[in-house]
PDB file of N, CA and C in Angstrom:
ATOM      1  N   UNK A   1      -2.513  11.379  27.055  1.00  0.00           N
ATOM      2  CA  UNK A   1      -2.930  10.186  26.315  1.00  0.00           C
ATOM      3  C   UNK A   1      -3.593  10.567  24.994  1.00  0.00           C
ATOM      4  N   UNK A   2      -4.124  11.952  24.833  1.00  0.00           N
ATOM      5  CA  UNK A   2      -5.314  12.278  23.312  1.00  0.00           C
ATOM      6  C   UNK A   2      -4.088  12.415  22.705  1.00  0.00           C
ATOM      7  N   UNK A   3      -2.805  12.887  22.762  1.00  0.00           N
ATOM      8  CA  UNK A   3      -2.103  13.305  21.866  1.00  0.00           C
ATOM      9  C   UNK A   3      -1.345  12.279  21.531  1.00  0.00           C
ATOM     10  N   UNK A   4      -0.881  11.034  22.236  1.00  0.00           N
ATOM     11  CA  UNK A   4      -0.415  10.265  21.952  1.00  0.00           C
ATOM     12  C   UNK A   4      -1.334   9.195  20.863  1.00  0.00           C
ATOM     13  N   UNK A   5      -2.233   9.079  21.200  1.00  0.00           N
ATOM     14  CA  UNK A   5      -3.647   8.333  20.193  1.00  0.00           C
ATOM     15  C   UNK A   5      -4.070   9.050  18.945  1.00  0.00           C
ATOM     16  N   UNK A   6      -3.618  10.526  19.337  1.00  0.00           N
ATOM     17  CA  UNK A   6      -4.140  11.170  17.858  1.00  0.00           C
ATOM     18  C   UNK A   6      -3.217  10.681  16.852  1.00  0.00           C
ATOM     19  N   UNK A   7      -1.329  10.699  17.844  1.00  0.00           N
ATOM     20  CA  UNK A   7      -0.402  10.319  17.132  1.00  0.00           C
ATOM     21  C   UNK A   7      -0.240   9.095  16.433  1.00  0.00           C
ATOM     22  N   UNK A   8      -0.709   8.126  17.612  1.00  0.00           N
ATOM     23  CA  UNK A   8      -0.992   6.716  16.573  1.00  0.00           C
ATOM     24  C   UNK A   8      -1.808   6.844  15.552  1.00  0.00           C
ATOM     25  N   UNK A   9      -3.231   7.741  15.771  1.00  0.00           N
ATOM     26  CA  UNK A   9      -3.808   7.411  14.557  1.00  0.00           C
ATOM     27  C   UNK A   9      -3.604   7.802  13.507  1.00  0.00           C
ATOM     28  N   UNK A  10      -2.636   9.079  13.476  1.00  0.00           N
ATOM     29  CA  UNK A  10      -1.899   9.466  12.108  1.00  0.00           C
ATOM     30  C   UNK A  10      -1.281   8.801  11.363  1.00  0.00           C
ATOM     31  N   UNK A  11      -0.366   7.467  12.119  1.00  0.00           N
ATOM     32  CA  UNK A  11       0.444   6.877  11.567  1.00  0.00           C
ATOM     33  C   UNK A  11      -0.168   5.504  11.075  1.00  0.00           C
ATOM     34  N   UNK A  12      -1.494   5.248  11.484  1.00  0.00           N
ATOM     35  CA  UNK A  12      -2.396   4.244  11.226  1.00  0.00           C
ATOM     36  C   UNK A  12      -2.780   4.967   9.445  1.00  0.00           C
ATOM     37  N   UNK A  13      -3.379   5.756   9.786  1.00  0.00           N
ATOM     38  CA  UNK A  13      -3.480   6.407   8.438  1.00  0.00           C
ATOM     39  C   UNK A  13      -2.242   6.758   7.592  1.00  0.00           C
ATOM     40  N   UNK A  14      -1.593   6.702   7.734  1.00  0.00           N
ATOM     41  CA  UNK A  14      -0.758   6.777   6.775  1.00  0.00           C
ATOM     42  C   UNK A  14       0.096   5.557   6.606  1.00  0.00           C
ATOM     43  N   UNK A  15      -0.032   4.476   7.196  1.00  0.00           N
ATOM     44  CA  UNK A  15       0.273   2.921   6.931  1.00  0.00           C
ATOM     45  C   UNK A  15      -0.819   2.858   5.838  1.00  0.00           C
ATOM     46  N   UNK A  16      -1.937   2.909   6.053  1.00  0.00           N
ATOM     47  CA  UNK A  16      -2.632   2.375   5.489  1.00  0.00           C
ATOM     48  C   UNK A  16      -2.735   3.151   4.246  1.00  0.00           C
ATOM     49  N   UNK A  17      -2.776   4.083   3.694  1.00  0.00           N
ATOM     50  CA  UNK A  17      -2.249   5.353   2.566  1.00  0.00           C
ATOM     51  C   UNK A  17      -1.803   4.266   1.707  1.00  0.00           C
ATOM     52  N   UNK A  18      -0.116   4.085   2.341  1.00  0.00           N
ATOM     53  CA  UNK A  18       1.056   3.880   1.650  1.00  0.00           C
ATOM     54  C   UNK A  18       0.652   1.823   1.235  1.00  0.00           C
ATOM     55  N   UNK A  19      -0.235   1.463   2.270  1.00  0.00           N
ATOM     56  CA  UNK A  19      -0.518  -0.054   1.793  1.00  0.00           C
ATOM     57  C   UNK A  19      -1.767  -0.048   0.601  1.00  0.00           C
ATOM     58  N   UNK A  20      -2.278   0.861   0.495  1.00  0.00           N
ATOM     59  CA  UNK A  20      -3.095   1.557  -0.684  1.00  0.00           C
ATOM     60  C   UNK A  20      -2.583   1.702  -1.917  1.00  0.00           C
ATOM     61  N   UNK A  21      -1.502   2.380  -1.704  1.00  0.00           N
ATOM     62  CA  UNK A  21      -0.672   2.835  -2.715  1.00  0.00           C
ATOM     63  C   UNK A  21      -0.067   1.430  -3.443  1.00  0.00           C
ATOM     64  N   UNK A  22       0.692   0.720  -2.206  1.00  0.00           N
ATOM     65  CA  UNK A  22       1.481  -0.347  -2.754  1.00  0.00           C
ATOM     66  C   UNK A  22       0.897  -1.140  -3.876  1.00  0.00           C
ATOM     67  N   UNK A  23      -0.266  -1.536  -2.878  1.00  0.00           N
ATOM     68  CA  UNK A  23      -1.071  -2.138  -3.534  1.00  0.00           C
ATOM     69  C   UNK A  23      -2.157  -1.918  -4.668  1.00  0.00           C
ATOM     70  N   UNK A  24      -2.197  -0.804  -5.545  1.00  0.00           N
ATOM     71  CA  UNK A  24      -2.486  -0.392  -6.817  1.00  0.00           C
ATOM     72  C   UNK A  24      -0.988  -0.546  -7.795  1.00  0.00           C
ATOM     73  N   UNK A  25       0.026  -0.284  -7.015  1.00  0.00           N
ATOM     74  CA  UNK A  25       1.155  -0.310  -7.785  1.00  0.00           C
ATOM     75  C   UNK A  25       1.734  -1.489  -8.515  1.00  0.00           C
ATOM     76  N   UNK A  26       1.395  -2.694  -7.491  1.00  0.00           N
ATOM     77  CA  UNK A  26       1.092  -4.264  -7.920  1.00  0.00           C
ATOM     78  C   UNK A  26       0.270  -4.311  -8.728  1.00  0.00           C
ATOM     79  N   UNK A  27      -0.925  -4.156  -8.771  1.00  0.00           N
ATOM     80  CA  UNK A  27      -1.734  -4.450  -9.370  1.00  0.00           C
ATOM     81  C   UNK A  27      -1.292  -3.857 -10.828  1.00  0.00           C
ATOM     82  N   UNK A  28      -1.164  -2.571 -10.715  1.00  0.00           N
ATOM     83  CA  UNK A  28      -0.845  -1.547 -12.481  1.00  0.00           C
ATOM     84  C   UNK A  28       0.524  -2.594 -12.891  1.00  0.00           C
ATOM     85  N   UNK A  29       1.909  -3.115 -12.313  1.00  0.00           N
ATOM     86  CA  UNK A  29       2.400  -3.865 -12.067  1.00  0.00           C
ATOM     87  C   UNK A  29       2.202  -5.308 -13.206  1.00  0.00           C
ATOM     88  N   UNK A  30       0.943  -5.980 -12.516  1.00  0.00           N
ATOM     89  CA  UNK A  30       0.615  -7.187 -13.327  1.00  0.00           C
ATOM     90  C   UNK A  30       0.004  -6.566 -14.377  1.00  0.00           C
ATOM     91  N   UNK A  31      -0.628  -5.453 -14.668  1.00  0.00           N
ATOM     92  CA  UNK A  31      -1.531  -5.179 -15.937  1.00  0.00           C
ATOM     93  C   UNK A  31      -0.440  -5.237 -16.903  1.00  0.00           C
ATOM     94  N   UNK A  32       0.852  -4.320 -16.469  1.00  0.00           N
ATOM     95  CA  UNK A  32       1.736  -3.965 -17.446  1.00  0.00           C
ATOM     96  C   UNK A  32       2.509  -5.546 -17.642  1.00  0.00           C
ATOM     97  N   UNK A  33       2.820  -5.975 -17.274  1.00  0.00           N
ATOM     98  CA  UNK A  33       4.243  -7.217 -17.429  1.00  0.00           C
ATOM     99  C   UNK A  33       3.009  -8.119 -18.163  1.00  0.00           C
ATOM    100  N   UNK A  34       3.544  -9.045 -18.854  1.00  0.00           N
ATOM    101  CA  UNK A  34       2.352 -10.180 -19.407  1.00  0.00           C
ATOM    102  C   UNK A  34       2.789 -11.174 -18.662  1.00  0.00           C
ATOM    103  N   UNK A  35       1.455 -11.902 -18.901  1.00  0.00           N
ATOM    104  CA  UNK A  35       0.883 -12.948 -17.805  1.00  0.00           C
ATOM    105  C   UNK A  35       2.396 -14.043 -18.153  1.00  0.00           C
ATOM    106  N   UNK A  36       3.000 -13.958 -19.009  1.00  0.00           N
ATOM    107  CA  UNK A  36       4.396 -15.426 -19.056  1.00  0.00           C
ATOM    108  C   UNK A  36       5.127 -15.593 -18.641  1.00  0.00           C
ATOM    109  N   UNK A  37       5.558 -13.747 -18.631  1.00  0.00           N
ATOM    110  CA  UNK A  37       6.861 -13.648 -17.794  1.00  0.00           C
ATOM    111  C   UNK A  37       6.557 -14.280 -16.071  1.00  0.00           C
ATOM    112  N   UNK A  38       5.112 -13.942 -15.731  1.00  0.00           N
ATOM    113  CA  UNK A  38       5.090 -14.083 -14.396  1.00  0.00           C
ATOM    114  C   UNK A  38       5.865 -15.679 -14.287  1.00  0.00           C
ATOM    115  N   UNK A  39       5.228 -16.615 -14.982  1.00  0.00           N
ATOM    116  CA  UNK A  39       5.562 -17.828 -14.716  1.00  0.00           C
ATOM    117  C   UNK A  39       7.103 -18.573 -14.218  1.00  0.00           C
ATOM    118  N   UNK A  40       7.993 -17.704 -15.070  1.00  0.00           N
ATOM    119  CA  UNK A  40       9.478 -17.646 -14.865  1.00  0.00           C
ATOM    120  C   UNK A  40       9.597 -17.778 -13.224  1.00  0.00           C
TER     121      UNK A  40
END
Protein backbone atom coordinates (compact mmCIF):
# COMPACT_ATOMS: atom_id res chain seq x y z
CA UNK A 1 0.00 0.00 0.00
CA UNK A 2 3.23 2.82 0.82
CA UNK A 3 4.23 2.27 -2.67
CA UNK A 4 1.13 2.50 -4.22
CA UNK A 5 0.30 6.04 -2.20
CA UNK A 6 3.77 7.22 -2.74
CA UNK A 7 2.71 6.49 -6.42
CA UNK A 8 -0.42 8.45 -6.26
CA UNK A 9 1.25 11.11 -4.65
CA UNK A 10 3.70 11.61 -7.40
CA UNK A 11 1.14 11.93 -9.81
CA UNK A 12 -0.85 14.35 -7.52
CA UNK A 13 2.21 16.41 -7.76
CA UNK A 14 2.72 16.47 -10.93
CA UNK A 15 -1.08 17.22 -11.88
CA UNK A 16 -0.75 19.87 -9.97
CA UNK A 17 2.92 21.11 -11.56
CA UNK A 18 1.39 20.94 -14.96
CA UNK A 19 -2.14 22.85 -13.61
CA UNK A 20 0.50 25.49 -12.39
CA UNK A 21 2.03 25.68 -15.44
CA UNK A 22 -1.23 25.86 -17.46
CA UNK A 23 -2.33 28.24 -15.60
CA UNK A 24 0.54 30.99 -15.78
CA UNK A 25 0.45 30.18 -19.46
CA UNK A 26 -3.22 31.67 -19.58
CA UNK A 27 -2.56 34.18 -17.73
CA UNK A 28 1.04 35.38 -19.85
CA UNK A 29 -1.69 34.42 -22.62
CA UNK A 30 -4.18 37.38 -21.70
CA UNK A 31 -1.18 39.80 -20.92
CA UNK A 32 0.01 39.21 -24.48
CA UNK A 33 -3.38 39.22 -26.80
CA UNK A 34 -5.28 42.71 -26.10
CA UNK A 35 -8.20 42.97 -24.15
CA UNK A 36 -10.59 43.32 -27.91
CA UNK A 37 -9.65 40.59 -29.48
CA UNK A 38 -10.90 38.68 -26.37
CA UNK A 39 -14.38 40.03 -27.05
CA UNK A 40 -14.68 38.38 -30.59
Amino acid sequence: MFCVGNYLNKRNVSLVIKQKIFAQSISFAIKIIPPDTMKL
